[in-house]
Protein backbone atom coordinates (compact mmCIF):
# COMPACT_ATOMS: atom_id res chain seq x y z
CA UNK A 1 -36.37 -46.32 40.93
CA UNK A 2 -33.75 -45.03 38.66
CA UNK A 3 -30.94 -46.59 36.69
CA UNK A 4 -27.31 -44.18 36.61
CA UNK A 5 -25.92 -44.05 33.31
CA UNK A 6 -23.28 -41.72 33.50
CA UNK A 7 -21.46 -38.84 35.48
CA UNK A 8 -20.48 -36.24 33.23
CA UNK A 9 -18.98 -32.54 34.66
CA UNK A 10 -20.63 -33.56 38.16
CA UNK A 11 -23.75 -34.42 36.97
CA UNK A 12 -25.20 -37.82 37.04
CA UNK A 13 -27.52 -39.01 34.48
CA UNK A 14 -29.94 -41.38 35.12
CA UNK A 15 -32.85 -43.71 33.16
CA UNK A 16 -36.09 -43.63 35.34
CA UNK A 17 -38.48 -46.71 35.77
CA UNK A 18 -41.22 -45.16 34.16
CA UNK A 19 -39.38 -43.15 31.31
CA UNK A 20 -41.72 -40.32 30.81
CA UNK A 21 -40.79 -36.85 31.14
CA UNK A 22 -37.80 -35.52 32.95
CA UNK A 23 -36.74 -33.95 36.23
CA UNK A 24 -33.32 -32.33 37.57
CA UNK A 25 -32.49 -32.71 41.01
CA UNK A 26 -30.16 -29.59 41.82
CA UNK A 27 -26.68 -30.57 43.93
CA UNK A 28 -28.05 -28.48 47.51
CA UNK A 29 -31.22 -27.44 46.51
CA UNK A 30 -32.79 -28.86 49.60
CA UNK A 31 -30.00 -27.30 52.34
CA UNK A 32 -29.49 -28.77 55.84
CA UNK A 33 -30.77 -25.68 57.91
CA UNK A 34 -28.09 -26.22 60.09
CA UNK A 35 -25.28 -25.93 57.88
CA UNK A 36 -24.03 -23.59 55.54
CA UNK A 37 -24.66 -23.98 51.28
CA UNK A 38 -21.12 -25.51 50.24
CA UNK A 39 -19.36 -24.12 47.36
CA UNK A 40 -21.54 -26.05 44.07
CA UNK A 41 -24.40 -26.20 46.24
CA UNK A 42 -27.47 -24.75 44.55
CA UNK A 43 -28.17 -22.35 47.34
CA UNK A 44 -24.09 -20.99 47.18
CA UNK A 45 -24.91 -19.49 44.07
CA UNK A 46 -25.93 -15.95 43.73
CA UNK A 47 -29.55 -15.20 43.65
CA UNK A 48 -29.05 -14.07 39.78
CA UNK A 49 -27.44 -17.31 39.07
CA UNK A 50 -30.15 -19.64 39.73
CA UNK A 51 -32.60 -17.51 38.47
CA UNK A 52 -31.27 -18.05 35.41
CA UNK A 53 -30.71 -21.60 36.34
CA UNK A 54 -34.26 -21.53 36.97
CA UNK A 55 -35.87 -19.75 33.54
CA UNK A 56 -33.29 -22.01 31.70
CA UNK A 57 -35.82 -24.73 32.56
CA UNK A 58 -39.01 -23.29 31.42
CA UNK A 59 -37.70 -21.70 28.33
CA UNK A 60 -36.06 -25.30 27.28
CA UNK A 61 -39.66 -26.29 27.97
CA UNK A 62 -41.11 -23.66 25.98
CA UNK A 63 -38.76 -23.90 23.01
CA UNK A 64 -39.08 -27.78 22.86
CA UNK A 65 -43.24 -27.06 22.61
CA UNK A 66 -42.54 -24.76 19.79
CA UNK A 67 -40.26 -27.15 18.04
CA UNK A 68 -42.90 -30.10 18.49
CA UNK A 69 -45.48 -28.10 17.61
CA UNK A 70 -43.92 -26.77 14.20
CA UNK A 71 -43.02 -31.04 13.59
CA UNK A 72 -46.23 -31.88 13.77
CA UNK A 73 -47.75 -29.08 11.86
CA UNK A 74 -45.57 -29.13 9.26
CA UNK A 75 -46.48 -33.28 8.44
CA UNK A 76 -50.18 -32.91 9.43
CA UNK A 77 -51.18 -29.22 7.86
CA UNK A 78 -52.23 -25.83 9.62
CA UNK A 79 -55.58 -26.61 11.32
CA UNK A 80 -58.13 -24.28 10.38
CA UNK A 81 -61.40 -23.96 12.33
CA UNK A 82 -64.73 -24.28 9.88
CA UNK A 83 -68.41 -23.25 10.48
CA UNK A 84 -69.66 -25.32 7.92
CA UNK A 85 -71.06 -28.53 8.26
CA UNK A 86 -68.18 -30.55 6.50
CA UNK A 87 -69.13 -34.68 6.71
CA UNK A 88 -66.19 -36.24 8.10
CA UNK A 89 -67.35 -39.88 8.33
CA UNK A 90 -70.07 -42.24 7.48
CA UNK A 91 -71.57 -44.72 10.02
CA UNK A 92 -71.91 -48.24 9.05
CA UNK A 93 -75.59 -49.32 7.94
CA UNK A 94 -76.93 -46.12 8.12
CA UNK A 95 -79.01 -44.34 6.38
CA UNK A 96 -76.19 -41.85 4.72
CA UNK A 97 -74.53 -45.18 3.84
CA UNK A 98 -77.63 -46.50 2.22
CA UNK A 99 -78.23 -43.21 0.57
CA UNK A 100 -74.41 -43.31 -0.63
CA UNK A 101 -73.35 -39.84 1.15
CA UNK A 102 -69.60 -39.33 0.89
CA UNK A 103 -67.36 -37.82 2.87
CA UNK A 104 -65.33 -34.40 2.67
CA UNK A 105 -68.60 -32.44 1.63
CA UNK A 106 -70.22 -29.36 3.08
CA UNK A 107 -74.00 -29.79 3.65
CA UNK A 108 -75.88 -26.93 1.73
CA UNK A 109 -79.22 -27.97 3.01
CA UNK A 110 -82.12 -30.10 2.44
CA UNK A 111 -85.44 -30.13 0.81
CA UNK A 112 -88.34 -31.25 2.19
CA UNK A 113 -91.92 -30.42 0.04
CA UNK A 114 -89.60 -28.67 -2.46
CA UNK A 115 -88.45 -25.65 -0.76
CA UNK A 116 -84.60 -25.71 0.14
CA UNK A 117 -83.82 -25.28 3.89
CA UNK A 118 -80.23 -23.48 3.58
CA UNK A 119 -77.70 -24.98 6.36
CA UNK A 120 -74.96 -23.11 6.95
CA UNK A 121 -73.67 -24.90 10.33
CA UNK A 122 -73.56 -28.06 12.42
CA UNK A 123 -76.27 -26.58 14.92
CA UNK A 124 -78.50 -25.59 11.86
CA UNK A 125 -78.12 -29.18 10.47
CA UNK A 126 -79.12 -30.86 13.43
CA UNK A 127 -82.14 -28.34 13.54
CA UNK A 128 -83.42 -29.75 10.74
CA UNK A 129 -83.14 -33.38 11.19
CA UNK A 130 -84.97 -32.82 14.15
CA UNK A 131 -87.47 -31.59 12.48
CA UNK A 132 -88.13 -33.88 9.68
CA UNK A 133 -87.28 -37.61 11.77
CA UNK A 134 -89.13 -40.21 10.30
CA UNK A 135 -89.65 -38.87 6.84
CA UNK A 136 -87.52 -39.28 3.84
CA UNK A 137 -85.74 -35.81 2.67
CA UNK A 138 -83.38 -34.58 0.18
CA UNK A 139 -79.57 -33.95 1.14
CA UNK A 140 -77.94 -31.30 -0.56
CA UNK A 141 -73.94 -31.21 -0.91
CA UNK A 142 -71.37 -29.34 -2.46
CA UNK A 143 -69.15 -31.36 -4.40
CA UNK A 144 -66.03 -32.73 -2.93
CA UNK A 145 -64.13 -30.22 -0.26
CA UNK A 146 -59.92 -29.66 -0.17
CA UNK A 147 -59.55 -28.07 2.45
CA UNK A 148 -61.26 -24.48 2.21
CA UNK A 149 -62.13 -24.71 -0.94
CA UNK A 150 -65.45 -27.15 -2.48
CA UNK A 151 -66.29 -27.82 -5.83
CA UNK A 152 -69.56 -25.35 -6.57
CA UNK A 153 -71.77 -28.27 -7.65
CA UNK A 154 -74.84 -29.03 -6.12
CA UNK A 155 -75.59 -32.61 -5.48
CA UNK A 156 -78.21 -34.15 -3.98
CA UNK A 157 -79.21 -37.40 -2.15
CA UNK A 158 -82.86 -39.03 -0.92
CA UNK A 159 -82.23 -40.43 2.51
CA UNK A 160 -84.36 -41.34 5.23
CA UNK A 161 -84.24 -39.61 8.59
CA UNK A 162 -84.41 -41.96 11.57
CA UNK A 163 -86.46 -41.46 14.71
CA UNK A 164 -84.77 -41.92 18.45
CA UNK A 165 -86.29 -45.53 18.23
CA UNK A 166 -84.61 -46.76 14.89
CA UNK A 167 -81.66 -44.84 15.97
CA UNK A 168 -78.54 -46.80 16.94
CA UNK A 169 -76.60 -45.38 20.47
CA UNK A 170 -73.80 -43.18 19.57
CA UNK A 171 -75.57 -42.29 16.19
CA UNK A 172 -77.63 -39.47 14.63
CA UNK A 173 -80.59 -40.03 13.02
CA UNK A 174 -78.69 -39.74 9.50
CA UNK A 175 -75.48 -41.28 10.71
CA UNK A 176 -73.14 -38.82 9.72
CA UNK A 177 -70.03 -37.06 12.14
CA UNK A 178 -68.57 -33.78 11.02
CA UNK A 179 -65.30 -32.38 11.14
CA UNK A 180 -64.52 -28.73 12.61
CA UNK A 181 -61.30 -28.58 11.75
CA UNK A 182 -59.82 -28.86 8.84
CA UNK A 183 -55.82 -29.36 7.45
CA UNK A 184 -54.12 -26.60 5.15
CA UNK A 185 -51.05 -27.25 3.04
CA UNK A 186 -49.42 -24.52 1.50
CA UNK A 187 -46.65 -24.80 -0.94
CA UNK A 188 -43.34 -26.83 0.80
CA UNK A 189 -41.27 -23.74 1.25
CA UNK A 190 -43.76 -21.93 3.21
CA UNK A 191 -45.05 -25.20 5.31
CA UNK A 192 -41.60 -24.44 7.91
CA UNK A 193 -42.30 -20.78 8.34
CA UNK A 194 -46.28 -21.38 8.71
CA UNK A 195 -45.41 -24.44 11.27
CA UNK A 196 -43.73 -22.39 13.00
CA UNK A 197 -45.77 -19.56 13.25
CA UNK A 198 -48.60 -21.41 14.44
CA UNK A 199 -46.05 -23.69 16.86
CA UNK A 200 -45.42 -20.33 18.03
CA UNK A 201 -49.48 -19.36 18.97
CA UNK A 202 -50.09 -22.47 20.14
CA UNK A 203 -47.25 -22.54 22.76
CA UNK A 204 -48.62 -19.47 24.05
CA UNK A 205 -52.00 -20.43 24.04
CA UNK A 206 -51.00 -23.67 26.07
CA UNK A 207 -49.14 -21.47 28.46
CA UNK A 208 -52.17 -19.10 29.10
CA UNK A 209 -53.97 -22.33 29.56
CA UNK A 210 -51.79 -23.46 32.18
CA UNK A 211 -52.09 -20.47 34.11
């Protein structure tokens, strides 16, 4: 159901039940077979007309995506995909808590018997762990990550690896997630221009997707 609002230059406007989205019905679009288009009817107009009547649509559409896009890019930062294992968040009563693990580090690696086993991913991480569940290792961080960039130190935490058994559902055996993505802010006068840019990608990317 729909509520009218308003008639403006022939055009009603109306509030839908559901307000979500948005739809135009065209005056004629959906001709009686057995009579002819009238004049204002969408099917009197020339084939070039309602063409453009047509695109007008989809590059509102597309325009609006870039525009939201470039909004929400510009409050939340440029996303940036990472390969390193960057800790994200901490699970409750787990052993990173207990071991006092922070977040927004990259993982370096881990020593077990001494010798440091260099992680350079999330897939290399979990590699480890799975080799070492049930015995007590040491974590090795970077110091604390903005963005891109960590601080160089090397810091290290004892913490206890979990087997399957002691390990809560939805958990890992250390309890940590990571992020793959992080946020970039560059200085404020280049944060509309870089929005934009990347409102501009992703609008095309979403399109391809669609297709």
């Amino acid at each position: 159901r729909a509520m009218k609002l308003f008639k403006w230059r022939g055009v009603l406007f109306s509030l839908n039940w559901i307000p979500f989205g948005g739809f135009v019905r065209m005056k004629g679009e959906e001709p009686d077979p057995k009579l002819s288009p009238k004049a204002g009817d969408f099917y009197h107009a020339s084939s070039l007309k309602r063409l453009a009547v047509i695109l007008a649509g989809v590059v509102a559409n597309f325009v609006f995506g870039i525009l939201a896009f470039t909004i929400v890019f510009g409050h939340l930062g440029i996303p940036k995909e990472i390969e390193a294992p960057r800790i994200s968040l901490i699970a409750p009563d787990s052993p990173a808590q207990a071991a006092q693990i922070p977040t927004e580090v990259n993982i370096l690696g881990f020593k077990a018997g001494g010798d440091l086993i260099k992680t350079q991913t999330v897939d290399e991480v979990i590699e480890v762990i799975g080799e070492y569940k049930g015995q007590e290792v040491i974590l090795v961080t970077t110091g604390p990550c903005r963005g891109l960039v960590c601080s160089e130190s090397a810091i290290e935490y004892p913490v206890y690896l979990r087997l399957d058994e002691e390990t809560p559902e939805n958990q890992g055996s250390m309890g940590v997630a990571f992020d793959h993505v992080v946020y970039i802010f560059y200085p404020a006068w280049q944060m509309p221009f870089r929005s934009a840019e990347y409102g501009v990608k992703e609008a095309f990317a979403l399109g391809q997707l669609i297709l």
